[in-house]
N, C-alpha and C. Protein backbone atom coordinates (compact mmCIF):
# COMPACT_ATOMS: atom_id res chain seq x y z
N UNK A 1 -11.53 5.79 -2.46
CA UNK A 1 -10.24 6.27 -2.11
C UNK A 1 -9.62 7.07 -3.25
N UNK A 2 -10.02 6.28 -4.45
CA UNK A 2 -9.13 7.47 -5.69
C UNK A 2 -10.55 8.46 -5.58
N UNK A 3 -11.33 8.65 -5.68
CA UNK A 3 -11.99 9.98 -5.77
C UNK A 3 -11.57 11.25 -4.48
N UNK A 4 -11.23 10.66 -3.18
CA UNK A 4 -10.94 11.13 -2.25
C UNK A 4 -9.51 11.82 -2.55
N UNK A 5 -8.15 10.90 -3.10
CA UNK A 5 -6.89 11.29 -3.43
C UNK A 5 -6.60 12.25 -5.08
N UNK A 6 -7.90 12.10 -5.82
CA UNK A 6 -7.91 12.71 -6.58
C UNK A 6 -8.20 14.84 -6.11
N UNK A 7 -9.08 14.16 -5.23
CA UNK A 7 -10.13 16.11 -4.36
C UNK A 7 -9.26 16.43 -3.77
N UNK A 8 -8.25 15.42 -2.94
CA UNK A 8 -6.96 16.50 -2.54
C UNK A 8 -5.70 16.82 -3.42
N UNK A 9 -6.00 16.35 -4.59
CA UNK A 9 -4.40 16.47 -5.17
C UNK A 9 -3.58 15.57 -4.90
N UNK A 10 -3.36 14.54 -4.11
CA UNK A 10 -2.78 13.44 -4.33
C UNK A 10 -3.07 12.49 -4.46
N UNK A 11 -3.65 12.47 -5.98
CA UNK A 11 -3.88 10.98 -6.87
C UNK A 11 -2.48 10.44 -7.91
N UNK A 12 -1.70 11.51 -8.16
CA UNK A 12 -0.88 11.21 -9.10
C UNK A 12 0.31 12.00 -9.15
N UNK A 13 1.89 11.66 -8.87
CA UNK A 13 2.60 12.08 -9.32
C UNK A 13 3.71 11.39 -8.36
N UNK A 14 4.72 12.02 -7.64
CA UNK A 14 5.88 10.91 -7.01
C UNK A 14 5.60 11.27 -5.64
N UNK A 15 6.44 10.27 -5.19
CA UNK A 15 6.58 9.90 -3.61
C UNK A 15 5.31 9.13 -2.98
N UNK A 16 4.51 9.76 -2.11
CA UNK A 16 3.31 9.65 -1.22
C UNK A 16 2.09 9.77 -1.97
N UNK A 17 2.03 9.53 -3.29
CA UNK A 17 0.58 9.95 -3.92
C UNK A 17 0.06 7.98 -4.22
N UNK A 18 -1.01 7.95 -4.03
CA UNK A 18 -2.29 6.43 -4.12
C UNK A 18 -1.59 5.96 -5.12
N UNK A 19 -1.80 6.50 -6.52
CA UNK A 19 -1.28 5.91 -7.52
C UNK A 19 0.30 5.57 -7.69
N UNK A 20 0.67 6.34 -7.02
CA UNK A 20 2.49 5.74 -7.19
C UNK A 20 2.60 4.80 -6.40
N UNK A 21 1.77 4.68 -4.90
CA UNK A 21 2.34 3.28 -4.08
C UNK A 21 1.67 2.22 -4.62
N UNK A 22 0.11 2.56 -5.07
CA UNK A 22 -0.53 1.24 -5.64
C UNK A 22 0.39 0.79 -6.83
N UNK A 23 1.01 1.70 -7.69
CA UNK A 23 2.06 0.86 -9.03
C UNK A 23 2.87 0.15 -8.34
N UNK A 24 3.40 0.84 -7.06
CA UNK A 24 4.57 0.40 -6.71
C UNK A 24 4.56 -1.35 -5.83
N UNK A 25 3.62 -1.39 -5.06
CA UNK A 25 2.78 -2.57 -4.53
C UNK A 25 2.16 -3.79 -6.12
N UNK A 26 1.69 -2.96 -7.20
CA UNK A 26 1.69 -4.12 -8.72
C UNK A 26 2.59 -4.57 -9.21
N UNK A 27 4.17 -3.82 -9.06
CA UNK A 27 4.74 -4.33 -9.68
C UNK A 27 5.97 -5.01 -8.65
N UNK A 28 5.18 -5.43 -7.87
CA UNK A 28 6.50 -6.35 -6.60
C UNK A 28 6.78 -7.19 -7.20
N UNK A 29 7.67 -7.66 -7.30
CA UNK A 29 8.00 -9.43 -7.36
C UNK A 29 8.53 -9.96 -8.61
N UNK A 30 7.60 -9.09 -9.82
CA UNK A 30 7.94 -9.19 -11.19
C UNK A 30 7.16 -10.35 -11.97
N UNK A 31 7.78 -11.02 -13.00
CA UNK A 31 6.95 -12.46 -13.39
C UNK A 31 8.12 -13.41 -13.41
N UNK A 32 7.42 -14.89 -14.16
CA UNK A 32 8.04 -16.00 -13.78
C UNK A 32 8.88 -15.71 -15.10
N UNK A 33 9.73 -16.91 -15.34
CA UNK A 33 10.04 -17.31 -16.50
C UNK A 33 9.14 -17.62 -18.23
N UNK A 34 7.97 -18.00 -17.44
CA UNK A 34 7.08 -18.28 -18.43
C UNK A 34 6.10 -17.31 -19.02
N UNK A 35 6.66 -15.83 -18.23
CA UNK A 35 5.72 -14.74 -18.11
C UNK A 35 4.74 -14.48 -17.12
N UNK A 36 4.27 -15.15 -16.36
CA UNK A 36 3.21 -15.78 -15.20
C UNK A 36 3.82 -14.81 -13.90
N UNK A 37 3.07 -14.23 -13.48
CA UNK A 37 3.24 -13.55 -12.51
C UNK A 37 3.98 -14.36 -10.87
N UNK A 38 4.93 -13.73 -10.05
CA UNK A 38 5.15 -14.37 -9.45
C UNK A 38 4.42 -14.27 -8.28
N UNK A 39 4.02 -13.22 -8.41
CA UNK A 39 3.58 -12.33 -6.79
C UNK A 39 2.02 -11.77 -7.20
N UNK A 40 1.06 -11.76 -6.43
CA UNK A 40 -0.19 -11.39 -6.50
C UNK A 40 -0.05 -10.43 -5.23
N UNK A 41 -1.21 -9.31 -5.45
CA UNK A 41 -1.25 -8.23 -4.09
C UNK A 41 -2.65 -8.12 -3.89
N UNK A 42 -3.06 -8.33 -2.59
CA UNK A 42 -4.43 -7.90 -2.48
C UNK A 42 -4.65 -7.32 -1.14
N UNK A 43 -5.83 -6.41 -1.83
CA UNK A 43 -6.12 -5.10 -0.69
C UNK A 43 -7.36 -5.48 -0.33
N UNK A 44 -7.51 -5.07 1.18
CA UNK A 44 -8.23 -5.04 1.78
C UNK A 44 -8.73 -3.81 2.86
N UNK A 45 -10.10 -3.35 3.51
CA UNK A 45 -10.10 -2.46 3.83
C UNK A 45 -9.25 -2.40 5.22
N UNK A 46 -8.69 -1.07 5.93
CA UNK A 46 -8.15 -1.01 7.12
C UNK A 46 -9.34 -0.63 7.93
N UNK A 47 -8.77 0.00 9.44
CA UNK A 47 -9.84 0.42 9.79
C UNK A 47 -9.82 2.34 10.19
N UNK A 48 -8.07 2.38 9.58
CA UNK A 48 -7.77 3.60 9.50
C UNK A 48 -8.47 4.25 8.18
N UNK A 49 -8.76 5.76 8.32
CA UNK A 49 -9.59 6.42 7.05
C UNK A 49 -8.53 6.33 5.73
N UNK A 50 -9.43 6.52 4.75
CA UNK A 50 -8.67 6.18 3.56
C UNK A 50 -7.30 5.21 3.44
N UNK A 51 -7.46 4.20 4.12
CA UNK A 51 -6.30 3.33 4.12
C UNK A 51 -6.51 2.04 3.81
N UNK A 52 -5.61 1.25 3.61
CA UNK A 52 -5.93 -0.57 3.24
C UNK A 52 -4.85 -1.04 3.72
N UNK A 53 -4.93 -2.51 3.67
CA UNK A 53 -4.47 -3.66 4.37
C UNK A 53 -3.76 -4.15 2.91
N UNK A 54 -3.02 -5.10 3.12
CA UNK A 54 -2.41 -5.78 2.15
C UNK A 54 -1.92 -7.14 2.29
N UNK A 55 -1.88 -8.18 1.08
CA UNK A 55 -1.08 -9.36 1.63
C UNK A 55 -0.50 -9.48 0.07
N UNK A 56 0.56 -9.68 0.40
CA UNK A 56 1.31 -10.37 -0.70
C UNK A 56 1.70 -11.90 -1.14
N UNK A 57 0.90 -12.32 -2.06
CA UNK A 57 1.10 -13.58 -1.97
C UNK A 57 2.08 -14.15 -3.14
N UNK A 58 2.49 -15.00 -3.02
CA UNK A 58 3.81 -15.33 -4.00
C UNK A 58 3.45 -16.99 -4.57
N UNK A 59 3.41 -17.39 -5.91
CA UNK A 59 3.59 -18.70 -6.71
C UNK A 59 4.31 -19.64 -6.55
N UNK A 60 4.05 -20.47 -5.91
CA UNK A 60 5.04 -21.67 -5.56
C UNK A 60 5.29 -22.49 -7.30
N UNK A 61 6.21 -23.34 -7.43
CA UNK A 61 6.77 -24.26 -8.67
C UNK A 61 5.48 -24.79 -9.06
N UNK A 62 4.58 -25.20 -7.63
CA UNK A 62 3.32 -26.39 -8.48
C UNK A 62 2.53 -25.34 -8.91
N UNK A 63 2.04 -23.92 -9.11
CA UNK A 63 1.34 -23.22 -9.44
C UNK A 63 0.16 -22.50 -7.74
N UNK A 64 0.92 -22.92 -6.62
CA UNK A 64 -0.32 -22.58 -5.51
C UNK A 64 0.58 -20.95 -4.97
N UNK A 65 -0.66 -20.69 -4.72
CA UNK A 65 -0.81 -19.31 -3.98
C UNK A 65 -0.30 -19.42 -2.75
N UNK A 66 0.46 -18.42 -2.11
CA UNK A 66 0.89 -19.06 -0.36
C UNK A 66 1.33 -17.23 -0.03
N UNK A 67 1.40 -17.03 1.38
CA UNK A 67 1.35 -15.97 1.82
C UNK A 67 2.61 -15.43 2.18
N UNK A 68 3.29 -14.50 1.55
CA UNK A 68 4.83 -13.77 1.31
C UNK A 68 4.63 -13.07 2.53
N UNK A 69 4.25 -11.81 2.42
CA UNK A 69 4.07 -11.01 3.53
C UNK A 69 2.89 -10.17 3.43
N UNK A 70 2.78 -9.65 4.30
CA UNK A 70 1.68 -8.51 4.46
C UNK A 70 1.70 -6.64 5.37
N UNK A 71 1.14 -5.76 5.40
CA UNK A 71 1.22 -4.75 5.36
C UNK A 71 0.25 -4.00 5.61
N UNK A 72 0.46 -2.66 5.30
CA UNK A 72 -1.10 -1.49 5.09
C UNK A 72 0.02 -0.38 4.25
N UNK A 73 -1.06 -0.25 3.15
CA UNK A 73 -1.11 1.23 2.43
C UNK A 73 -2.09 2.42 3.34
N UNK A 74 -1.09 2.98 4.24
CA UNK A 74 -2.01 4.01 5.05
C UNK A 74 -1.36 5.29 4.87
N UNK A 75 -2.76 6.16 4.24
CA UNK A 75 -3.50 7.54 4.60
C UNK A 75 -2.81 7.96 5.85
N UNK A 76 -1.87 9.16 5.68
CA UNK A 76 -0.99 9.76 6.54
C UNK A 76 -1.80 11.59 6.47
N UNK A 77 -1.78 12.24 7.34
CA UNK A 77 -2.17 13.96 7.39
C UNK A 77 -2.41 13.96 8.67
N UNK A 78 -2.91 15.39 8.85
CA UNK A 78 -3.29 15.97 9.99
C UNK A 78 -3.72 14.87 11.26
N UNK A 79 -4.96 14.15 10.45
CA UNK A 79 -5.50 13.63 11.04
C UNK A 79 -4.76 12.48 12.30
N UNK A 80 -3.68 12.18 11.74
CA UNK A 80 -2.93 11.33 12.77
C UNK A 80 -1.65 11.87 13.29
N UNK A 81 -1.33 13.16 12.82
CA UNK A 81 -0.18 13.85 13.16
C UNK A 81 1.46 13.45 12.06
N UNK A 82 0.74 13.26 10.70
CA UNK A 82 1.46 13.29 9.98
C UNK A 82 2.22 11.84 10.08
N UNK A 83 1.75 11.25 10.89
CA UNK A 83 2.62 9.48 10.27
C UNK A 83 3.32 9.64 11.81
N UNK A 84 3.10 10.40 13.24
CA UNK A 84 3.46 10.54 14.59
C UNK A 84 3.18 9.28 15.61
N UNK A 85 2.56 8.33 14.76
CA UNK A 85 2.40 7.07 15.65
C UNK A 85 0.83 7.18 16.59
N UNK A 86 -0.04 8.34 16.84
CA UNK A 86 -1.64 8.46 16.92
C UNK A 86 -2.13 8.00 15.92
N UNK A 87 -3.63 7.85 16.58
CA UNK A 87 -4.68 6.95 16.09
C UNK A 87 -5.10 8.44 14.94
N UNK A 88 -5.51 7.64 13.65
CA UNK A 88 -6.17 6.57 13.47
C UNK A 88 -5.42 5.65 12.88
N UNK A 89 -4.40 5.45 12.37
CA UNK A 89 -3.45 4.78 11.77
C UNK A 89 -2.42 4.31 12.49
N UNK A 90 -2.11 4.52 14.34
CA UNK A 90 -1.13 3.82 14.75
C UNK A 90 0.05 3.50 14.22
N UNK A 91 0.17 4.40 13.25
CA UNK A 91 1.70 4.08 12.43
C UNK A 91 2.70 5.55 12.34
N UNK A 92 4.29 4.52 12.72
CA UNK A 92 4.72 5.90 12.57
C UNK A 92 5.57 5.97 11.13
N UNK A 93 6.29 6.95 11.06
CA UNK A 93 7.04 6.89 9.89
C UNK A 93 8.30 7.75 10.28
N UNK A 94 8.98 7.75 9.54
CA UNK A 94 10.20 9.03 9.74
C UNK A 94 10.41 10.27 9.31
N UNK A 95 9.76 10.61 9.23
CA UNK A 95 9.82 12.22 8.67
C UNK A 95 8.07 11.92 8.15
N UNK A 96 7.24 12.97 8.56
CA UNK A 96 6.06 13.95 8.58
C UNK A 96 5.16 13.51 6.92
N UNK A 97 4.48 13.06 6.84
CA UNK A 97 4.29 12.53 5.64
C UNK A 97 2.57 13.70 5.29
N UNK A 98 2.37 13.48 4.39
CA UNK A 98 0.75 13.68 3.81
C UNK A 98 0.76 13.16 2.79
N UNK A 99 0.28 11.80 2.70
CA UNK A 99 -0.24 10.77 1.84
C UNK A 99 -0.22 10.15 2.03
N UNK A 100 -0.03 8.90 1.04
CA UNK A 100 0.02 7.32 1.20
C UNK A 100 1.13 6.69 1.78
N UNK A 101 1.58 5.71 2.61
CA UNK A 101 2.97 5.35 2.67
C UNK A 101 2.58 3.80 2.77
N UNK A 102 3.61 3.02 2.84
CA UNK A 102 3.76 1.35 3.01
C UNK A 102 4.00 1.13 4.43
N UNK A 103 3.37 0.59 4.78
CA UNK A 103 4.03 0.11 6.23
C UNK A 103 4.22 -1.21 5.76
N UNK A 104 5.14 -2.67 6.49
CA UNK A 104 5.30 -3.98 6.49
C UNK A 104 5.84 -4.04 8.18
């Protein structure tokens, strides 16, 4: 996926580019008091092109993992009509995208 977002030009810079939503998805939640992260994110593949799945999981007091929420980082262009709610991504958005966006 970064070699793919890199060949089109959106690997890096603001809004809709891989690397700004993936920072933006690392740094949810923040850390604990003790420094200890509160929130973990993990990706998984979708079945839309260049896209992933997500779950956010959050640190309970005794130290356990438990499931916050979840999502997709999906690959928006032509191919689905710009974030128009067609396949392959079934997702819509509000205004016409080409790149990455968050769905929850």
């Amino acid at each position: 996926m970064v070699a793919h977002a890199k060949a089109i030009g959106l690997y890096e810079g603001e809004n809709d580019t891989l690397k700004n939503r993936l920072d933006y998805l690392a740094g949810y939640g923040g850390k604990r008091e003790d420094g200890s992260d509160k929130t973990r994110v993990r990706l998984f593949k979708d079945f839309a092109p260049y896209s992933f799945g997500f779950v956010i999981e959050a640190r309970n007091a005794q130290g356990e993992w438990s499931t916050w929420f979840h999502g997709g980082l999906l690959f928006h262009g032509a191919h689905d009509g710009n974030g128009n709610g067609s396949a392959p991504t079934l997702a819509v958005t509000l205004s016409p995208v080409t790149g990455w966006s968050i769905h929850t």
